[in-house]
Protein backbone atom coordinates (compact mmCIF):
# COMPACT_ATOMS: atom_id res chain seq x y z
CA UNK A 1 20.26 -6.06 -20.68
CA UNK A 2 19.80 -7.84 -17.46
CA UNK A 3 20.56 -5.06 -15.35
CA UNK A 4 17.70 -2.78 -17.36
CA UNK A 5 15.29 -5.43 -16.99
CA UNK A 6 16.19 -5.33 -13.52
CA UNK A 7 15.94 -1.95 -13.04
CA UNK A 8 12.55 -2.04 -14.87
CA UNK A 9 11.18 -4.70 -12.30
CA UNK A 10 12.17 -2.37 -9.28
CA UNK A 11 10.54 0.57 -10.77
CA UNK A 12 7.29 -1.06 -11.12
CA UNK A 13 7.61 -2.72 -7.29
CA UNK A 14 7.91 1.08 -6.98
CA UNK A 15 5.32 2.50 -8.43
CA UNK A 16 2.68 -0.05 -7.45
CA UNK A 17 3.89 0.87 -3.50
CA UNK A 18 3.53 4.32 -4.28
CA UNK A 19 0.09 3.44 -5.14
CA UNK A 20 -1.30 0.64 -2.84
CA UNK A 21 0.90 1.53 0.18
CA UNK A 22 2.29 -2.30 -0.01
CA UNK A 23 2.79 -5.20 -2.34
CA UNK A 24 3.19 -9.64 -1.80
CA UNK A 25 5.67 -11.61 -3.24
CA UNK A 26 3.62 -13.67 -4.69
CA UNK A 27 1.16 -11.39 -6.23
CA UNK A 28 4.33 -9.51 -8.01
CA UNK A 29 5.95 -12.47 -8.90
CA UNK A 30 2.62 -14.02 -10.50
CA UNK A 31 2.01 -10.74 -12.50
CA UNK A 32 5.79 -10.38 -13.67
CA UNK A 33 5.59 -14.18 -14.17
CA UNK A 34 8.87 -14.27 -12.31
CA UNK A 35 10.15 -16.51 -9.65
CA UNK A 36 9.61 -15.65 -5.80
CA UNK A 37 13.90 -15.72 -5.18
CA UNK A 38 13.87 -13.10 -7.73
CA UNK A 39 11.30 -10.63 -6.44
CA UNK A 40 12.24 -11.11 -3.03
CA UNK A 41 15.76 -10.12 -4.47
CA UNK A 42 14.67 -6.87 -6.28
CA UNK A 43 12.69 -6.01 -2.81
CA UNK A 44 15.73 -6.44 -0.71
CA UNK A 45 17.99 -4.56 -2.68
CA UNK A 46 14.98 -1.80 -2.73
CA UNK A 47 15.18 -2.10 1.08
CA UNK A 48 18.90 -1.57 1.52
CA UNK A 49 18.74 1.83 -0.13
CA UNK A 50 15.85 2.75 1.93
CA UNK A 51 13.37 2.73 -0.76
CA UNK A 52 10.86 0.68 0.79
CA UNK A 53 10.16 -1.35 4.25
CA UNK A 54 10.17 -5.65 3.96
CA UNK A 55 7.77 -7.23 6.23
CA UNK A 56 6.52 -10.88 6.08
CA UNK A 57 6.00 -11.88 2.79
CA UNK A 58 6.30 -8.92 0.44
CA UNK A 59 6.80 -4.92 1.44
CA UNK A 60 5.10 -1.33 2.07
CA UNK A 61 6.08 1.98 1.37
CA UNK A 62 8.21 4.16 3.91
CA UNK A 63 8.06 7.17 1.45
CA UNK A 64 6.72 10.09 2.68
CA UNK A 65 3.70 12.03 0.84
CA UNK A 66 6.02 15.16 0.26
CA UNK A 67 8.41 12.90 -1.42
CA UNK A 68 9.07 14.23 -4.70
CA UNK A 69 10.84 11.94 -7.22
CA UNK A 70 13.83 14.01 -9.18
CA UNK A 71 12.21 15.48 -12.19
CA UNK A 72 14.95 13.91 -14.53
CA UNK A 73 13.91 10.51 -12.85
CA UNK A 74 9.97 11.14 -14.05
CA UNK A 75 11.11 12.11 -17.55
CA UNK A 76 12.50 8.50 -18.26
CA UNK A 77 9.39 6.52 -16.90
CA UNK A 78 6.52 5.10 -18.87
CA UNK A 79 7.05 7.44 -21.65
CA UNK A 80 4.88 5.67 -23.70
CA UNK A 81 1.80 5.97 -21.46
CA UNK A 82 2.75 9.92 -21.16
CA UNK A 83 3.22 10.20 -25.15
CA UNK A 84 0.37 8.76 -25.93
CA UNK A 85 -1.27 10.97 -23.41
CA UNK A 86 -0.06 13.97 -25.09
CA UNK A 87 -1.17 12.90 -28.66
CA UNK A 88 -4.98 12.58 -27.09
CA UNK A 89 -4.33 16.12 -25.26
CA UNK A 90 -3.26 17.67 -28.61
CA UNK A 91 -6.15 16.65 -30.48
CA UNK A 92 -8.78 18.83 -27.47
CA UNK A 93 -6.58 22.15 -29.27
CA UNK A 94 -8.16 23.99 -31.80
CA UNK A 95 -6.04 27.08 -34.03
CA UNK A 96 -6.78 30.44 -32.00
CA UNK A 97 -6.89 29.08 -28.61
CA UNK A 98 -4.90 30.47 -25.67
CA UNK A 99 -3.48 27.61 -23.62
CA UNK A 100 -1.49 27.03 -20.18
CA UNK A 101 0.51 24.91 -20.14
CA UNK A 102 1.50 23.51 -16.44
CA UNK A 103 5.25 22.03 -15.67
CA UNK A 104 5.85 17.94 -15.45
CA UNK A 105 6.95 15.27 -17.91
CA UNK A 106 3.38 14.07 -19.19
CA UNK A 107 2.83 18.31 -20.22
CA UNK A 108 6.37 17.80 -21.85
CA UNK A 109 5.58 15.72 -24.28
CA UNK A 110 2.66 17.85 -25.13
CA UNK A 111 5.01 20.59 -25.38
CA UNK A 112 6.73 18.43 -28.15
CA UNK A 113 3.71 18.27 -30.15
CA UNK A 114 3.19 21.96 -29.24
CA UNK A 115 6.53 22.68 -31.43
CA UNK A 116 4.52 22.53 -34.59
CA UNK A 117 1.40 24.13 -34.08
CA UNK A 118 0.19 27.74 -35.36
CA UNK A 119 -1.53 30.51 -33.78
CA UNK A 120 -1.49 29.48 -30.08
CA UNK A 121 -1.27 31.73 -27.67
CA UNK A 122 1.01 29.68 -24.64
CA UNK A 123 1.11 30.48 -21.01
CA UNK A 124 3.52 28.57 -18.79
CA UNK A 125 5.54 28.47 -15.77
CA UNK A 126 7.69 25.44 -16.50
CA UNK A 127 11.49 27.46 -18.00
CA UNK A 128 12.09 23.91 -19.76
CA UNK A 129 8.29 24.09 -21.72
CA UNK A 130 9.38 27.60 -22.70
CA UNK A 131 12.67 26.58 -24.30
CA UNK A 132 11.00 24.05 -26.02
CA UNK A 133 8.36 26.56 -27.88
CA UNK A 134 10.96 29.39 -28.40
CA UNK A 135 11.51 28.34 -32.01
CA UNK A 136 7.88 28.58 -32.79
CA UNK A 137 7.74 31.76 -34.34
CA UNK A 138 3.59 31.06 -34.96
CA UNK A 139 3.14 30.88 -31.17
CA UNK A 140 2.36 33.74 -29.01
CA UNK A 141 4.46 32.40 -25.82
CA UNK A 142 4.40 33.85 -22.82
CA UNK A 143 6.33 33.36 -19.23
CA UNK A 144 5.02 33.90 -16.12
CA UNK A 145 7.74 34.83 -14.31
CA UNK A 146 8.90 33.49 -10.56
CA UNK A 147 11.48 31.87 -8.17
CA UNK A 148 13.18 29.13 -10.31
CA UNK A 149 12.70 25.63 -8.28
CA UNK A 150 15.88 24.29 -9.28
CA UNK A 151 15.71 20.51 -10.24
CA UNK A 152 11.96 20.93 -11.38
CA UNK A 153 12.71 24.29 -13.52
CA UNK A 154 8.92 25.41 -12.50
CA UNK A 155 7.98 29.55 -11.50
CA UNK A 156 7.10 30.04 -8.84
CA UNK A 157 6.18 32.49 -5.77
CA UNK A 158 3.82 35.44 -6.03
CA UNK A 159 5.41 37.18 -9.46
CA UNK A 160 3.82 33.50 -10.94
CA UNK A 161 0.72 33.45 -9.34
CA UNK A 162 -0.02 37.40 -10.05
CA UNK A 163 0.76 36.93 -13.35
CA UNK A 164 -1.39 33.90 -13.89
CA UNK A 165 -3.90 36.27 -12.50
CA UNK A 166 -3.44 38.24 -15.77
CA UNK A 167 -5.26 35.92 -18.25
CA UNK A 168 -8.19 34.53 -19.26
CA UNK A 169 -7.80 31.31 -20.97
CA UNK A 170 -9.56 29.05 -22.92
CA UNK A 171 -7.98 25.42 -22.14
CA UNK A 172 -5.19 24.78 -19.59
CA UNK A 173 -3.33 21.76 -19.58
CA UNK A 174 -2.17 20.89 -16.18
CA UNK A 175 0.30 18.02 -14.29
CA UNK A 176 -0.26 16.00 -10.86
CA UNK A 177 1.32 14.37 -8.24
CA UNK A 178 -1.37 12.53 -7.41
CA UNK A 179 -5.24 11.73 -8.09
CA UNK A 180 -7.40 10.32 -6.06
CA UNK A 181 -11.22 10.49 -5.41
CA UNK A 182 -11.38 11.60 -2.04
CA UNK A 183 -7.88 13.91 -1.41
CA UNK A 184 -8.52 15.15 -5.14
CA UNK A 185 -5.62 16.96 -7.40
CA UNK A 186 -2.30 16.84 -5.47
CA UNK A 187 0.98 18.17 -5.61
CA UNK A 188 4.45 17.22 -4.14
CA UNK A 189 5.12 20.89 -3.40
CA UNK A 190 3.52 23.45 -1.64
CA UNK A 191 4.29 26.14 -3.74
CA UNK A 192 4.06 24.11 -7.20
CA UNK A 193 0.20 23.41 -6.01
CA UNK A 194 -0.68 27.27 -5.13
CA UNK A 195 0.21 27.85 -8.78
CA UNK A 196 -1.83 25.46 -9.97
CA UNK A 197 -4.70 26.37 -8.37
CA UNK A 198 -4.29 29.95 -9.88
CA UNK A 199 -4.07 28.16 -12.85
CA UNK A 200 -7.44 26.77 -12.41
CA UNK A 201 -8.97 29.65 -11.22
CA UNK A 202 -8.27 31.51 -14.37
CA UNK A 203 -9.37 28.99 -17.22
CA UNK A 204 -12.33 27.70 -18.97
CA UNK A 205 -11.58 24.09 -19.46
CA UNK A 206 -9.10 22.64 -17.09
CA UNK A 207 -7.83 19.61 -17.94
CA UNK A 208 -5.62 16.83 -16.08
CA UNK A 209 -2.55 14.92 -17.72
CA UNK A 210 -1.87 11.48 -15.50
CA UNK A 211 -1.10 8.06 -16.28
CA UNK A 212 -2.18 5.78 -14.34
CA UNK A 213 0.21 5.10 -11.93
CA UNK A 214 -1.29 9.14 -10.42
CA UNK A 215 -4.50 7.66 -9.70
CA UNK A 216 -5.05 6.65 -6.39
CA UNK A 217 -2.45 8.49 -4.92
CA UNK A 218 -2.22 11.41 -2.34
CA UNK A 219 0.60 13.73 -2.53
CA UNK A 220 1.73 16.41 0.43
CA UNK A 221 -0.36 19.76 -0.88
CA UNK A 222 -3.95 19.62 -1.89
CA UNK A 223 -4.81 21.69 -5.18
CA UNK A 224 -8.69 21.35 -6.03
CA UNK A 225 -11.48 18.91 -5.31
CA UNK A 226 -11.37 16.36 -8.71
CA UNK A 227 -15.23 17.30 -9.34
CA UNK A 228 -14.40 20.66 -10.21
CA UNK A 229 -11.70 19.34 -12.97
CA UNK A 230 -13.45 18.99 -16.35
CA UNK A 231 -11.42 16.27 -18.05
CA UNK A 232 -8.92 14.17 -17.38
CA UNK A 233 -6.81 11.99 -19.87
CA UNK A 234 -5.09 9.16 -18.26
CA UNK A 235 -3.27 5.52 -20.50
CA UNK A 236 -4.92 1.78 -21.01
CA UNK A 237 -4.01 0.85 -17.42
CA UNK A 238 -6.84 2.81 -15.06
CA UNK A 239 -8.90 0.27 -12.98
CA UNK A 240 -12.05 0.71 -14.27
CA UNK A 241 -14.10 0.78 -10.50
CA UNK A 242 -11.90 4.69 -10.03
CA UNK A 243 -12.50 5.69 -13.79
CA UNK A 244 -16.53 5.17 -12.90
CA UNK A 245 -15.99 7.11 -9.58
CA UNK A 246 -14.46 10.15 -11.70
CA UNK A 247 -17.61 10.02 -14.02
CA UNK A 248 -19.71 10.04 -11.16
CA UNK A 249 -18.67 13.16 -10.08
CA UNK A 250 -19.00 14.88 -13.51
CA UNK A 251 -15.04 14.54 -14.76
CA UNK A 252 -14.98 13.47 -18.42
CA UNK A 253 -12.36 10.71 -18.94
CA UNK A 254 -10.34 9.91 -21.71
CA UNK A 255 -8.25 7.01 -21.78
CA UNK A 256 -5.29 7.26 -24.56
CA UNK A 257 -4.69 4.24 -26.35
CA UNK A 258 -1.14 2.76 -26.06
CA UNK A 259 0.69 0.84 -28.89
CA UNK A 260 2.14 -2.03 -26.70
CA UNK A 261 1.46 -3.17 -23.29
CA UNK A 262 4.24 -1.49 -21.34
CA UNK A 263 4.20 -4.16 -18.57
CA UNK A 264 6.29 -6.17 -21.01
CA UNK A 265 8.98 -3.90 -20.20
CA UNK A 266 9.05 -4.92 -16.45
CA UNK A 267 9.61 -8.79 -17.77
């Protein structure tokens, strides 16, 4: 139990680097409500694996923009902020629509809720969405076809992107590496982001899945400028001040409400 709540801790120091670029002791130990010996602990044990850099009094991030954190890794973090998410993404899809459906773990668990639906018609690139619908025998599902990124189980290469090319949709439901007002949508991988901009090309509603932990953040390939996204559904924990900045530029926001405040976890 220790060692989870440990664990827990040094994923959020994590996350909050990948997002500010560097973090104090004493601000993380006052927010965790934990002692200063035990942060600066959890940092230097961070440090030795070459996670992050210490400097005076807290640390900053020495991971690279194209960075891409192991997909499995994703799937097990703040699954209640990506679940709950999903649940507000399901409720935008209406019988008869024709959907895309982009790779990641916040569009998996929309995939999950996906499972029951009838008449859909599905489009996606992700091989592990696809195996997840098979059984639905009132979807329409199709494939689009690609290089397999191993690891991330995505299509893609110019057999994905020509495909994508193909349809006309109505709503497509897409993942991010990062979000941020200025950079816009943002992707890990170079080729992962060229299929998502054919995703948006082709759609008339495009619309973002990211917790909160996304926003802010710049990632190595730029996708699309965030005013020409039409919604974007992100959990209880978006600072207000960049929610207001999205609205400015015409995105609608919805924020998904959460059954429990998931910083408890970190305790």
């Amino acid at each position: 139990m220790k060692q989870m709540l440990a664990n827990n801790r040094k994923r959020l120091i994590l996350e909050t680097l990948k997002k500010k670029g560097g973090i104090k002791i004493t601000e993380l130990a006052e927010k965790l409500n934990k002692s200063r010996m035990t942060i600066t602990r959890d940092m230097d044990e961070l440090a030795n694996n070459g996670l992050l850099l210490r400097v005076h009094g807290g640390a900053v991030s020495n991971i690279s923009r194209s960075y891409e954190p192991p997909y499995f890794s994703r799937k097990g973090l703040r699954n209640e902020a990506k679940q709950a998410i999903a649940s507000a993404a399901n409720d935008l899809i209406t019988e008869g629509n024709t959907l895309i459906l982009d790779v990641g773990s916040t569009t998996r668990e929309l995939a999950h809720h996906l499972k029951s639906r009838k008449n859909l018609t599905v489009i996606t690139p992700s091989l592990e969405h696809a195996m997840d619908l098979a059984g639905n025998s009132a979807m329409k599902l199709i494939v689009t076809g690609g290089i397999v990124r191993l690891g991330e189980m995505s299509l893609v290469g110019p057999i994905s992107e020509n495909s994508l090319k193909e349809f006309n949709v109505d709503k497509a439901f897409i993942g991010a590496g990062g979000v941020d007002l200025k950079a816009g949508l943002t992707e890990y991988n170079m080729e992962d982001a060229q299929v998502k901009k054919y995703i948006i090309e082709n759609t008339r509603q495009s619309i973002v899945l990211a917790d909160s932990t996304k926003l802010g953040s710049v990632t190595l390939s730029n996708v699309i400028p965030m005013e020409k996204i039409d919604i974007l559904i992100t959990d209880s924990e978006a600072e207000p001040v960049f929610i207001e900045g999205l609205e400015e530029m015409g995105v609608q926001v919805i924020i998904a409400k959460q059954f429990k405040n998931e910083v408890r976890e970190y305790l």
